[in-house]
N, C-alpha and C. Protein backbone atom coordinates (compact mmCIF):
# COMPACT_ATOMS: atom_id res chain seq x y z
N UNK A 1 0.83 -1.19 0.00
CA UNK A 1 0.00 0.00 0.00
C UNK A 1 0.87 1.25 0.00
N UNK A 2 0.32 2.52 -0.66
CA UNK A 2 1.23 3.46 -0.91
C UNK A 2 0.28 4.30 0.42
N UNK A 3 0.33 5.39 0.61
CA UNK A 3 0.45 6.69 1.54
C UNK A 3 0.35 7.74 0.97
N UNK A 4 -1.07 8.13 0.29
CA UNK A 4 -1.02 9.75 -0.65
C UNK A 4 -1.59 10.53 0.20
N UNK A 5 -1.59 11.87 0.44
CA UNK A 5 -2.54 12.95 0.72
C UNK A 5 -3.00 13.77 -0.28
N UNK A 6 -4.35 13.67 -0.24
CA UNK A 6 -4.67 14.49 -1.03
C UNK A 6 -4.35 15.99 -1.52
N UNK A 7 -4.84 17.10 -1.78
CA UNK A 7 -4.29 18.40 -2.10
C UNK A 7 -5.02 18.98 -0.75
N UNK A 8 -6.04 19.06 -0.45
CA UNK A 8 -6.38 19.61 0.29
C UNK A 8 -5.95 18.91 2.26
N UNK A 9 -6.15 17.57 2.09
CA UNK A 9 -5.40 16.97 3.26
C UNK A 9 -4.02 17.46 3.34
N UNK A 10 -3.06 17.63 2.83
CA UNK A 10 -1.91 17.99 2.62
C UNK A 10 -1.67 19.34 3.43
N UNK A 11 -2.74 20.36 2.62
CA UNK A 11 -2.82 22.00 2.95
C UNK A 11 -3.22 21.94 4.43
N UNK A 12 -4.43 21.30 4.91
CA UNK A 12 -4.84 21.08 6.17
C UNK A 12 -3.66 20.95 7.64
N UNK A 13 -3.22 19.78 6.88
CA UNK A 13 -1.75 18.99 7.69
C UNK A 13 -0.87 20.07 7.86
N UNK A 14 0.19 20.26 6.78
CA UNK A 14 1.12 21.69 6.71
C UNK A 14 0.74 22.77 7.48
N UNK A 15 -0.79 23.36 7.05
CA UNK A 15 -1.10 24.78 7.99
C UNK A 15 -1.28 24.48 9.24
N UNK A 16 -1.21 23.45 10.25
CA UNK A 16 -1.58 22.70 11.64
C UNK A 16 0.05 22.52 11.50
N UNK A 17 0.59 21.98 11.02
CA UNK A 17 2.29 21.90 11.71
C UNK A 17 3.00 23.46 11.81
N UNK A 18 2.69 24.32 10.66
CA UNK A 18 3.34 25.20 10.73
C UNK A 18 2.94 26.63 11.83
N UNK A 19 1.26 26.52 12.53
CA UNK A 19 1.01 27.19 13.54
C UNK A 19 1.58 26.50 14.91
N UNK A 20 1.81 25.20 15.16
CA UNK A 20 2.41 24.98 15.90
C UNK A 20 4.09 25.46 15.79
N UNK A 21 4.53 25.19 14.82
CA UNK A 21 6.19 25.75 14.72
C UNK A 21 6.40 27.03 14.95
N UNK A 22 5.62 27.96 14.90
CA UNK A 22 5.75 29.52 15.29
C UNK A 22 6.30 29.41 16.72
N UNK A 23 5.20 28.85 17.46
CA UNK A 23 6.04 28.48 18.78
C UNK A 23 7.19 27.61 19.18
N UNK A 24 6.78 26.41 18.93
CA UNK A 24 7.66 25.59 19.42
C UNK A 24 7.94 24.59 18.19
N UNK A 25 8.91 25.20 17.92
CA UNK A 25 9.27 24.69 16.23
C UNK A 25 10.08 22.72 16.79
N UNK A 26 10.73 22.57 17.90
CA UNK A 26 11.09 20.95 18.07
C UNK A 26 9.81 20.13 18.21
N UNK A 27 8.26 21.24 18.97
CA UNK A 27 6.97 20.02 18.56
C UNK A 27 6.32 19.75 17.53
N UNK A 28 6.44 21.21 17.07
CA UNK A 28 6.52 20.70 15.26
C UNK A 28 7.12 19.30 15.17
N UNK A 29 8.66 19.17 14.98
CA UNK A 29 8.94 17.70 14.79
C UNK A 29 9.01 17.12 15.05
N UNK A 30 8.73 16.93 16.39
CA UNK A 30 8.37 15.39 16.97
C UNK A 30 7.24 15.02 16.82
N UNK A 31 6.37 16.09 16.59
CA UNK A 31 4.72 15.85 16.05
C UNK A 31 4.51 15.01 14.47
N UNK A 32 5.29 15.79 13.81
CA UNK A 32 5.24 15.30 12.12
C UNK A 32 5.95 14.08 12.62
N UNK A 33 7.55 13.12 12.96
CA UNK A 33 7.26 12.05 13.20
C UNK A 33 6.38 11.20 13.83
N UNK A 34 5.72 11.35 14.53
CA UNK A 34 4.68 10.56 15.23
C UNK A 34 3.75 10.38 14.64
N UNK A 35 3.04 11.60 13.35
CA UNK A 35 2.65 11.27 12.59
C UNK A 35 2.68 10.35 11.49
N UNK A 36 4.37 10.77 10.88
CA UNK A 36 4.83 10.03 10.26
C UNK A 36 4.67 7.95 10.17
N UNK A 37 5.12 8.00 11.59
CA UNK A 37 5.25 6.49 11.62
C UNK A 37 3.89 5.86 12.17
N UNK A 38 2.68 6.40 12.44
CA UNK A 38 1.63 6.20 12.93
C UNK A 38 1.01 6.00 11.01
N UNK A 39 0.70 6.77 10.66
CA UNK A 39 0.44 7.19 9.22
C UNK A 39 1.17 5.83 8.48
N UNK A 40 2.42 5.38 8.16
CA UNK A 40 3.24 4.10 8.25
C UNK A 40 2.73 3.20 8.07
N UNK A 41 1.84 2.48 9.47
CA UNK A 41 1.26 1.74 10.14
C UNK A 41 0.45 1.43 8.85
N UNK A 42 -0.33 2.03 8.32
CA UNK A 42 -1.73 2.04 7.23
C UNK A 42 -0.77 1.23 5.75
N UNK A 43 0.15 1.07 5.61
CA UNK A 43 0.91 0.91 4.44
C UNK A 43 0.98 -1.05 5.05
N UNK A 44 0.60 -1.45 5.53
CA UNK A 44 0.49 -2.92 6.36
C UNK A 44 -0.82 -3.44 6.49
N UNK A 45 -1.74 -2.26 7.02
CA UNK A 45 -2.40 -2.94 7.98
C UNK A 45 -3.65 -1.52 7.74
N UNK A 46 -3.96 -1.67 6.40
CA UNK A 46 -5.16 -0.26 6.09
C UNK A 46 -6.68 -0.32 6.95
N UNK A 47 -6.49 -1.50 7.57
CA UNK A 47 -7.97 -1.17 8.27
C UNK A 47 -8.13 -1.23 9.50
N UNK A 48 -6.60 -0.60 9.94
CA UNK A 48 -6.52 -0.62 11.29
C UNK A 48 -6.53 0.52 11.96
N UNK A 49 -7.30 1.80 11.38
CA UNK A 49 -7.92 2.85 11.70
C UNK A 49 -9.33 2.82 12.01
N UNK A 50 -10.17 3.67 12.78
CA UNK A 50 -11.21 2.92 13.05
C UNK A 50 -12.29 4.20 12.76
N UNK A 51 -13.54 3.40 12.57
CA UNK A 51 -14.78 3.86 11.98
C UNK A 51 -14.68 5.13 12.47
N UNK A 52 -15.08 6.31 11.53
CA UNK A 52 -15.06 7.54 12.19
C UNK A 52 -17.01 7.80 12.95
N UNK A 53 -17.02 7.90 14.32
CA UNK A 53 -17.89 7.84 14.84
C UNK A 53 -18.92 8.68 14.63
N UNK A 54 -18.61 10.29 14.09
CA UNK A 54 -19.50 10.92 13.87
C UNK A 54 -20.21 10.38 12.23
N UNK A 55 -19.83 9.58 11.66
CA UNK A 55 -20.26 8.84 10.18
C UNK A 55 -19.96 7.26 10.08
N UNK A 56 -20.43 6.65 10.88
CA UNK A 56 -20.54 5.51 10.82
C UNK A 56 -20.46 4.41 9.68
N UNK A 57 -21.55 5.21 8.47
CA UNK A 57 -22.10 4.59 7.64
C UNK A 57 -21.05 4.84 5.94
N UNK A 58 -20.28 5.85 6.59
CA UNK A 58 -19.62 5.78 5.49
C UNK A 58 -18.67 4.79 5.76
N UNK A 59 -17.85 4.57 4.09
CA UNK A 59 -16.21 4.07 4.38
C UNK A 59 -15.11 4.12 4.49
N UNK A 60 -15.26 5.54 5.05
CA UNK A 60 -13.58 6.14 5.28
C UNK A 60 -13.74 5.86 6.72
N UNK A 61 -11.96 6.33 7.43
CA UNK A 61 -12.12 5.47 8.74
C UNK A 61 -10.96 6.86 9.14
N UNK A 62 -10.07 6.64 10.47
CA UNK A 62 -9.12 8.05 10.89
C UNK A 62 -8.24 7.53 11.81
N UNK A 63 -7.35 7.80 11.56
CA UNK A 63 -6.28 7.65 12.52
C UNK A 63 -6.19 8.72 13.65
N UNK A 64 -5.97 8.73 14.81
CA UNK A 64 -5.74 9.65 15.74
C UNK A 64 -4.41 9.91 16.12
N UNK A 65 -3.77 10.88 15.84
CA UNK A 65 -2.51 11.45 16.21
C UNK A 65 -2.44 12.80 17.21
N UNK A 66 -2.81 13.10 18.31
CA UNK A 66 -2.98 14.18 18.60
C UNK A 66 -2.30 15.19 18.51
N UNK A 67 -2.91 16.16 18.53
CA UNK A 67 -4.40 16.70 18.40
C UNK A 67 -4.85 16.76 16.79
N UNK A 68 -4.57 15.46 16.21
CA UNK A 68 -4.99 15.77 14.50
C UNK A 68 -5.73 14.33 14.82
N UNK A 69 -6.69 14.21 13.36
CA UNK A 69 -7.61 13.15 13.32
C UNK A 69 -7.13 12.83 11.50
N UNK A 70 -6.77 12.01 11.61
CA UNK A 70 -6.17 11.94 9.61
C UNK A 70 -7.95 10.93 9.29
N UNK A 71 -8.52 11.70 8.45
CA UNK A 71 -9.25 10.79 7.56
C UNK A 71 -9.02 10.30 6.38
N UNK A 72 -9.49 9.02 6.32
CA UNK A 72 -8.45 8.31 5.10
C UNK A 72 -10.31 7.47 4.35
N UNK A 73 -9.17 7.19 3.22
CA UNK A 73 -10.10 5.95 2.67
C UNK A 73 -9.36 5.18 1.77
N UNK A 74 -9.62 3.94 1.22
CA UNK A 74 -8.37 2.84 0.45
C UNK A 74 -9.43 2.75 -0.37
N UNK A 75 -8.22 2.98 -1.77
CA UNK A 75 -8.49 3.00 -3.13
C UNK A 75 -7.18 2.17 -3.92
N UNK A 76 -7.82 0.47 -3.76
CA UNK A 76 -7.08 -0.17 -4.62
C UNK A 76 -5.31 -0.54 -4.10
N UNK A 77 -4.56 0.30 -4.57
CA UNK A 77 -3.18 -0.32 -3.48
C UNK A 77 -2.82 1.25 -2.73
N UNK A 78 -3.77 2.17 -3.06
CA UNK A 78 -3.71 3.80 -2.52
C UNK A 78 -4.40 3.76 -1.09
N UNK A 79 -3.82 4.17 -0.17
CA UNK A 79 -4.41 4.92 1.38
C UNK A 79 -4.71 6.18 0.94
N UNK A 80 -5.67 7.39 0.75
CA UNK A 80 -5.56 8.15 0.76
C UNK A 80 -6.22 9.26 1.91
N UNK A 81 -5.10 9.83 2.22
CA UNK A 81 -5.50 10.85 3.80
C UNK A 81 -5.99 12.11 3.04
N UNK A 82 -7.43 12.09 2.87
CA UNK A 82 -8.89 12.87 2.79
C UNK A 82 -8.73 14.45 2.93
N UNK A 83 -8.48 13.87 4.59
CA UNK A 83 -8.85 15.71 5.68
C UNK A 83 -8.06 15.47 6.71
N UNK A 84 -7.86 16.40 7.12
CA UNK A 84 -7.04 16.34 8.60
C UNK A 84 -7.57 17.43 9.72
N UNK A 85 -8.09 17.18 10.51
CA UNK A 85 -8.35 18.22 11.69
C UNK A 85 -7.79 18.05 12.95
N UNK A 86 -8.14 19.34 13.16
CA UNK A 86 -7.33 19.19 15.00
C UNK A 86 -8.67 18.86 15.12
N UNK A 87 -8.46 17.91 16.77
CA UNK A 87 -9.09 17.23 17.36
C UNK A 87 -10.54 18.27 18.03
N UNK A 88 -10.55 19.44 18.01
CA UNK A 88 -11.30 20.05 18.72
C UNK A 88 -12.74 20.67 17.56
N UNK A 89 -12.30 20.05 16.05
CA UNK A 89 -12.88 20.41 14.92
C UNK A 89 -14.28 18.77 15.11
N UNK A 90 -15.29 19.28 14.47
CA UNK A 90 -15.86 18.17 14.19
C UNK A 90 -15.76 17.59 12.49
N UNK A 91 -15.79 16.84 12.17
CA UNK A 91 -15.68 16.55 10.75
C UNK A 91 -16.68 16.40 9.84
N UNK A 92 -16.12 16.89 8.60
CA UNK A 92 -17.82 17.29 7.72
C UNK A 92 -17.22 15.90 6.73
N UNK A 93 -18.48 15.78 6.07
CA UNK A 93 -18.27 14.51 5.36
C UNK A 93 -16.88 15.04 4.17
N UNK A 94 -15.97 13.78 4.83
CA UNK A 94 -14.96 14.02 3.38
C UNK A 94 -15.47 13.45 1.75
């Protein structure tokens, strides 16, 4: 399995690392790894993110990295990470 973000997941992700780096630019990177190798995980084992609760019925699912929520969905040998919010966001259908 590959690991894409979409254009807009991407923009989401970046503008959430880079308001954190204003301050404290080392949680910036220990944040993006943790992401990193959490995010990883899905390249093994794609359905080991779990149902996103506020949408049950769909079939995308989210990883939790705090304070981000990666929404994903698998397309074929593609993971693709949707949306990304901080945790304090509720999520609109990706």
């Amino acid at each position: 399995m590959r690991i894409r973000f979409t254009e807009t997941a991407r923009k989401q992700f970046l503008e959430g690392l880079d308001y954190i780096r204003r301050d404290k630019p080392p949680a910036a990177r220990r944040l993006r790894r943790r992401v990193e190798d959490s995010l990883r995980r899905l390249e093994d084992h794609p359905d080991s993110g779990r149902r996103i609760p506020e949408f049950p019925d769909i079939p995308h699912r989210e990883v939790i990295v705090k304070p981000f929520r990666f929404f994903y969905r698998v397309e074929k040998r593609t993971v693709w990470i949707v949306a990304v919010w901080h945790g304090a966001q509720l999520p609109e259908l990706p």
